[in-house]
C-alpha atoms as a PDB file:
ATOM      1  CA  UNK A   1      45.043  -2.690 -12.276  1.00  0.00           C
ATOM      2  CA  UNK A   2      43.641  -2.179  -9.067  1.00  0.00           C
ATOM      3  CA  UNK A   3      42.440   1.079  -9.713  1.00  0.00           C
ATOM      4  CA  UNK A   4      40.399   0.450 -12.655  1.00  0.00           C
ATOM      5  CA  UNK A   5      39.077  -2.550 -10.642  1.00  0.00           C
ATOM      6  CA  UNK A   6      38.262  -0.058  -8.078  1.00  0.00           C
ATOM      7  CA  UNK A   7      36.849   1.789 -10.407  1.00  0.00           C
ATOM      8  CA  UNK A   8      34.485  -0.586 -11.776  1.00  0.00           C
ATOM      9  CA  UNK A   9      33.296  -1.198  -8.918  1.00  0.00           C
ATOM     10  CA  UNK A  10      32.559   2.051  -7.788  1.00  0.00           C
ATOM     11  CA  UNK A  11      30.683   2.591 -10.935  1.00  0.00           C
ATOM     12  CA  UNK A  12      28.679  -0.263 -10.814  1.00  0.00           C
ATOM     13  CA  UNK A  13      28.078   0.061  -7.178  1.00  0.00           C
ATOM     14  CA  UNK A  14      26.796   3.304  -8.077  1.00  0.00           C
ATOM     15  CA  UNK A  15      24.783   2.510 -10.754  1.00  0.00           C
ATOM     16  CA  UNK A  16      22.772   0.423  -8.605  1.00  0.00           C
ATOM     17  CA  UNK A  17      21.557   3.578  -6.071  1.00  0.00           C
ATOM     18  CA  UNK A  18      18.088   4.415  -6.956  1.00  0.00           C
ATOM     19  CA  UNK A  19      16.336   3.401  -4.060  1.00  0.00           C
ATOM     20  CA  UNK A  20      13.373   1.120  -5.116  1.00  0.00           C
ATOM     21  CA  UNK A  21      11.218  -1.527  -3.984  1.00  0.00           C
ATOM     22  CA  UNK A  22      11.251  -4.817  -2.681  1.00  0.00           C
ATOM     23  CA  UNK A  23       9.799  -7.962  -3.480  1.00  0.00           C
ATOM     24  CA  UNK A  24       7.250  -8.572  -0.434  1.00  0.00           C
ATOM     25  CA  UNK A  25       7.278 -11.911   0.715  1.00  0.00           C
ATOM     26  CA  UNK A  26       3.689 -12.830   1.695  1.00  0.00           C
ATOM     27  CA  UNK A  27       3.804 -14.907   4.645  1.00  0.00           C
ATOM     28  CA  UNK A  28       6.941 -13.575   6.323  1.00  0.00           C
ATOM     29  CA  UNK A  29       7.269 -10.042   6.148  1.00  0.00           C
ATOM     30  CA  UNK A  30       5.373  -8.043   9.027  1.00  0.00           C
ATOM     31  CA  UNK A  31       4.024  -4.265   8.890  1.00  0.00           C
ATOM     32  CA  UNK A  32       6.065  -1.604   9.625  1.00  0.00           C
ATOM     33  CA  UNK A  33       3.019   0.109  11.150  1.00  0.00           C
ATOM     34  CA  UNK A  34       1.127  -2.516  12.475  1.00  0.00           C
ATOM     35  CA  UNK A  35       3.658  -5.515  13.751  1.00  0.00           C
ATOM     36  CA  UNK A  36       1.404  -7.747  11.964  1.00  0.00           C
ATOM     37  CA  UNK A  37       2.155 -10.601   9.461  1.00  0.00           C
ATOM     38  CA  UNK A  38       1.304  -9.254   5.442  1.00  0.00           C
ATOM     39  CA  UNK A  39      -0.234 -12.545   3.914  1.00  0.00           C
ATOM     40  CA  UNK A  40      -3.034 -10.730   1.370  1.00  0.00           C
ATOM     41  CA  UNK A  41      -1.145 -11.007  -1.787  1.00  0.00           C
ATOM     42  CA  UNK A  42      -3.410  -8.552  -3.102  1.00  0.00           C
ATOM     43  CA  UNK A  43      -2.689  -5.759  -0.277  1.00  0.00           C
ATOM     44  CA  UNK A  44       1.105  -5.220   0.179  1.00  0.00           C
ATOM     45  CA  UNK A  45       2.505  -2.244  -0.379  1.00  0.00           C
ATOM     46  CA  UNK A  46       5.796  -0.090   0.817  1.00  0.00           C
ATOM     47  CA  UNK A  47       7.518   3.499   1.032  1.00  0.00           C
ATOM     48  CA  UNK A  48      11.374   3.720  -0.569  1.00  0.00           C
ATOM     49  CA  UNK A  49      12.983   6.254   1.864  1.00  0.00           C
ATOM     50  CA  UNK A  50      15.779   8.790  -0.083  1.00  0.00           C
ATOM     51  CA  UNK A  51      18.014   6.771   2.139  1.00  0.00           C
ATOM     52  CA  UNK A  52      17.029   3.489   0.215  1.00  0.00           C
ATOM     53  CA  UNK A  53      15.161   2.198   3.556  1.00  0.00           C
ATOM     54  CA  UNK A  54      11.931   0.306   2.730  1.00  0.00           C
ATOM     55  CA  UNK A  55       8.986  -0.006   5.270  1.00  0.00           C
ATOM     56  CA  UNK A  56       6.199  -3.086   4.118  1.00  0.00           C
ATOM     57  CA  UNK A  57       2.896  -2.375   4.764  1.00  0.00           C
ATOM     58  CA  UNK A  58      -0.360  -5.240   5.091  1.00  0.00           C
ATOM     59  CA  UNK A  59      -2.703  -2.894   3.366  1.00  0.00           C
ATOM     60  CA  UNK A  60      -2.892   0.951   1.652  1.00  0.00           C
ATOM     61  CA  UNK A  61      -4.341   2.288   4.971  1.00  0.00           C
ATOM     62  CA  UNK A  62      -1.268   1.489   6.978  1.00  0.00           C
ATOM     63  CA  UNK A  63       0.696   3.131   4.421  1.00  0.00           C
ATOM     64  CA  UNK A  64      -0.899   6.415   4.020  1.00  0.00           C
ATOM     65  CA  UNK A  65      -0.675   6.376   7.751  1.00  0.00           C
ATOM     66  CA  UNK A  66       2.759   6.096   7.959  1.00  0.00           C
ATOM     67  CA  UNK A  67       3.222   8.165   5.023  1.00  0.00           C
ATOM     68  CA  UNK A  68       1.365  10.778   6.795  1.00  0.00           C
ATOM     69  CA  UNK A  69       3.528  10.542   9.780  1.00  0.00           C
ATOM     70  CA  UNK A  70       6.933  11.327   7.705  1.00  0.00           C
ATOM     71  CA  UNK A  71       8.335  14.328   6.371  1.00  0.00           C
ATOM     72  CA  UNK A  72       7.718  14.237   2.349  1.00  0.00           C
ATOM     73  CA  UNK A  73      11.299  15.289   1.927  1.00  0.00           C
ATOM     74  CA  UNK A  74      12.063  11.940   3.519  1.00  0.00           C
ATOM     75  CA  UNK A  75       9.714   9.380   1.158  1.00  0.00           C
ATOM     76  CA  UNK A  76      11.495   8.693  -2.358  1.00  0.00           C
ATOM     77  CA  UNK A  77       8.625   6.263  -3.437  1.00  0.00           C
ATOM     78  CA  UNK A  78       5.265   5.079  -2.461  1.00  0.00           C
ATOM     79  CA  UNK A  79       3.859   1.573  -3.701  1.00  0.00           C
ATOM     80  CA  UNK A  80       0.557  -0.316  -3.446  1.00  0.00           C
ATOM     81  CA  UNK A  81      -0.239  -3.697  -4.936  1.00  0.00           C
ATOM     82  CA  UNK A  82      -2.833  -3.530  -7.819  1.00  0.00           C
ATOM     83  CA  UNK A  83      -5.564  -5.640  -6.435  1.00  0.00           C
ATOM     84  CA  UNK A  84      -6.758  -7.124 -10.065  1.00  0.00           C
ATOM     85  CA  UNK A  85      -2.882  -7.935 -10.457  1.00  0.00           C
ATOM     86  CA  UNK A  86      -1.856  -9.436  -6.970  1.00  0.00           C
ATOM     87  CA  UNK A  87       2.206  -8.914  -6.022  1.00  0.00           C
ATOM     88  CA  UNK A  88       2.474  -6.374  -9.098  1.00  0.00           C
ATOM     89  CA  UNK A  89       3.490  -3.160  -7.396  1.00  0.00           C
ATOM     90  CA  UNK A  90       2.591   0.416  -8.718  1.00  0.00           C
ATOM     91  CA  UNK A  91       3.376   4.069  -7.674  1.00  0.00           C
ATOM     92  CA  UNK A  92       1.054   5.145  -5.310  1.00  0.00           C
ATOM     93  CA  UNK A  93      -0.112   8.950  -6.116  1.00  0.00           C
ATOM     94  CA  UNK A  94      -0.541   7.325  -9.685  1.00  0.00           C
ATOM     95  CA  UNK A  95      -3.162   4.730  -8.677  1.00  0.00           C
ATOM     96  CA  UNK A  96      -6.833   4.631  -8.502  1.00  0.00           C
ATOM     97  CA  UNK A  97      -8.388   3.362  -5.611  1.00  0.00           C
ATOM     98  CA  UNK A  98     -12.032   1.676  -4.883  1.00  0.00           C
ATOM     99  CA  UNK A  99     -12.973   2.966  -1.245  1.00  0.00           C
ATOM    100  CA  UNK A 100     -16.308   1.840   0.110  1.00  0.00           C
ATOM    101  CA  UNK A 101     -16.654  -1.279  -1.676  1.00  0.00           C
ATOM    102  CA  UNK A 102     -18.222  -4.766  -0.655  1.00  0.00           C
ATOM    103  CA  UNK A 103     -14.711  -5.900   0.150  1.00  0.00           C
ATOM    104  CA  UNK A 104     -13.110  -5.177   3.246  1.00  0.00           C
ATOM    105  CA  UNK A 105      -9.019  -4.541   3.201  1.00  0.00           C
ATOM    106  CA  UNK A 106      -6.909  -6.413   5.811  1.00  0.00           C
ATOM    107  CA  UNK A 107      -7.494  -2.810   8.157  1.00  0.00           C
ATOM    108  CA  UNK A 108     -10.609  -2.410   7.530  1.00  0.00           C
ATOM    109  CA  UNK A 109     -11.000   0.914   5.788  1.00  0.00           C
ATOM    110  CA  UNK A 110     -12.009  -1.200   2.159  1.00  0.00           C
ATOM    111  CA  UNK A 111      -9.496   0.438   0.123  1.00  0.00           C
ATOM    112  CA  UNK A 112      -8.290  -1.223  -3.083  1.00  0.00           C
ATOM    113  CA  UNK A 113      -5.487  -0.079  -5.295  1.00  0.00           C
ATOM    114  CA  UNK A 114      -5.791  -0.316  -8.918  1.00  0.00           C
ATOM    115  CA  UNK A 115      -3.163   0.497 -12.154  1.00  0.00           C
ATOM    116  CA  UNK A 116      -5.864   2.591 -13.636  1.00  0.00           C
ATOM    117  CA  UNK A 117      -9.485   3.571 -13.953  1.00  0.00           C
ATOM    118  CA  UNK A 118     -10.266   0.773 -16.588  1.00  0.00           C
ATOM    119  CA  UNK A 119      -8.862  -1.819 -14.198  1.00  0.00           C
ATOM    120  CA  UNK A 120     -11.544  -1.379 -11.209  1.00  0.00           C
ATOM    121  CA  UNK A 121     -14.257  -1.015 -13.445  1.00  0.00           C
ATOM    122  CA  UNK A 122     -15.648  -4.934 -12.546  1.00  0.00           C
ATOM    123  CA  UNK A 123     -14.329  -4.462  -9.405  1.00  0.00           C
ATOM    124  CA  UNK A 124     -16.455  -1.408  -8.797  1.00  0.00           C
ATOM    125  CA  UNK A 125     -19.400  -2.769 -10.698  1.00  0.00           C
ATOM    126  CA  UNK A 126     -20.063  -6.254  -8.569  1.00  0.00           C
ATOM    127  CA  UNK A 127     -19.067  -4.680  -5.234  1.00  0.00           C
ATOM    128  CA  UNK A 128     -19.364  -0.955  -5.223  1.00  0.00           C
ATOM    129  CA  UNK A 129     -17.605   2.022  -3.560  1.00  0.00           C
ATOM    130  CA  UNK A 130     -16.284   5.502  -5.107  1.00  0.00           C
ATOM    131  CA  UNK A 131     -13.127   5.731  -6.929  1.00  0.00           C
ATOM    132  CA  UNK A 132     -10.596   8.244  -5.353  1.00  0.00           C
ATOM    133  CA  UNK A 133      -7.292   9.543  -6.026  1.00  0.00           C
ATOM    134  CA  UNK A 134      -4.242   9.744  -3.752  1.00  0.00           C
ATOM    135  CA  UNK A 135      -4.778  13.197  -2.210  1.00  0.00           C
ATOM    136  CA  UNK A 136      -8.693  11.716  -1.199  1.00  0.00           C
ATOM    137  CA  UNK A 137      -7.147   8.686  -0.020  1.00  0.00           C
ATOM    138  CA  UNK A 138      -4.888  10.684   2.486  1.00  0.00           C
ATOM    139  CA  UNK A 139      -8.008  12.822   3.275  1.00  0.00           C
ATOM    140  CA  UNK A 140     -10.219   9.794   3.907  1.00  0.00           C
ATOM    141  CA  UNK A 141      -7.362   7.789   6.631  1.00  0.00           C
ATOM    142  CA  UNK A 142      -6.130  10.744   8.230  1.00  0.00           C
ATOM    143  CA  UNK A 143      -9.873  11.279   9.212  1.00  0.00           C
ATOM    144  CA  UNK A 144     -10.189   7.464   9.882  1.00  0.00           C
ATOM    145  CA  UNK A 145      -7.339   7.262  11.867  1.00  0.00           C
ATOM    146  CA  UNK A 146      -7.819   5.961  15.402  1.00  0.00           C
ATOM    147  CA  UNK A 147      -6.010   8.089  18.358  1.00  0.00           C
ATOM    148  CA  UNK A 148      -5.333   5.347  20.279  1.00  0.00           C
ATOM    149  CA  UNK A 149      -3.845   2.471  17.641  1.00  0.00           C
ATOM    150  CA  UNK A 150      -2.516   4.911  15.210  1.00  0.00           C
ATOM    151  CA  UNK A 151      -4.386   2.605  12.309  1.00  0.00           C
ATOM    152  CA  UNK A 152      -7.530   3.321  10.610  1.00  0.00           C
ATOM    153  CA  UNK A 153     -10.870   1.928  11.168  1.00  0.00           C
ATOM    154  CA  UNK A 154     -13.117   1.271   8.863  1.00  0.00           C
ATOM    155  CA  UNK A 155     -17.049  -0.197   9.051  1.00  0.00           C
ATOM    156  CA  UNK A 156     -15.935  -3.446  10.460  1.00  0.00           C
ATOM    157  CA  UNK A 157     -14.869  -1.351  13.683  1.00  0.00           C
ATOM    158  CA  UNK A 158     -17.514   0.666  13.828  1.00  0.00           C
ATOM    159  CA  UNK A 159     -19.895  -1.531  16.189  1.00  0.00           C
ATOM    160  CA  UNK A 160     -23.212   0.316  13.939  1.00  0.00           C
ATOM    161  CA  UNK A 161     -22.095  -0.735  11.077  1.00  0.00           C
ATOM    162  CA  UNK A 162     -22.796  -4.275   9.586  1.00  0.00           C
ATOM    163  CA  UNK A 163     -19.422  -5.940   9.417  1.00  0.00           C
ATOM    164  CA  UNK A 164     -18.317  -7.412   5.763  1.00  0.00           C
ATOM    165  CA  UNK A 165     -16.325 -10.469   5.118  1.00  0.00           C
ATOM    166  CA  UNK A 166     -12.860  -9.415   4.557  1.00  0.00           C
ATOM    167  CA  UNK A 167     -12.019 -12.427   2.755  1.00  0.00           C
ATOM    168  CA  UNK A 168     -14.884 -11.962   0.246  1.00  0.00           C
ATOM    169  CA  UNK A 169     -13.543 -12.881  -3.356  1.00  0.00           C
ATOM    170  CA  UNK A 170     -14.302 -11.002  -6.586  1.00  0.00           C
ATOM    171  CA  UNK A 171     -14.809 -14.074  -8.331  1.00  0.00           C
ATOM    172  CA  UNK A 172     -17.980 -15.254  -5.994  1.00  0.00           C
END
């Protein structure tokens, strides 16, 4: 009897192994890159190590950063918040993202992650910017990235550049 126990448990146990990831809680959880608090329900996102370890990110910027920093043999999944869907996470090299928009992301860089094409249409239409796909995205921070903070800057950093509001709402 206490094999088969052991056994169950062992199976289920195992069962249970795919890395994934984890709810973010807005609020509490910090940045794995940046030390800072992620509050922006519509920014979160997170890399699933092959080990099951799960770094939170405030924005797509500080991933791809990171993510750029690891060895790819070490990152099981990558996952960004659909903006038009706040909390709702999707796999990152299958998103679309709005860069150059109107709307500033909590780094600065204005990236926006979106489930599809279709979804950022609106998006794209009332506050502008270029769609881009993951490889572009990692092009775009890597040559963003500041040597001294590690993060990337975006206009709002860029002292000849007119700052946007980073809080500015789609619905306004």
């Amino acid at each position: 009897m206490v094999v088969t126990s052991a056994c169950v448990t062992l199976l289920a146990a195992a069962a249970g192994c795919e890395p994934g990831p984890q709810p973010i809680a807005y609020g509490e959880d910090t940045c794995d890159r940046r030390v800072m608090g992620i509050s922006d329900t519509r920014f979160g996102a997170q890399i699933v190590t092959r080990t099951g370890k799960v770094y939170k990110f405030d924005s797509v910027e500080c991933l791809a950063g990171f993510a750029l920093e690891m060895s790819e043999s070490d990152i099981h999944s990558m996952w960004v918040t659909d903006f038009r869907r706040p909390r709702v996470l999707v796999q990152a090299p299958a998103a679309v993202y709005l860069a150059g928009s109107k709307l500033s992301s909590p780094m600065g860089l204005s990236l926006l992650a979106f489930s599809s094409e279709a979804e950022s249409d609106s998006i794209r239409t009332a506050f502008g910017g270029e769609l881009v796909e993951w490889p572009a995205l990692l092009e775009l921070v890597a040559a963003n990235a500041s040597p001294h903070s590690g993060h990337a800057h975006g206009p709002a950093d860029d002292p000849n550049m007119a700052a946007t509001d980073s809080r500015a709402s789609p619905n306004e």
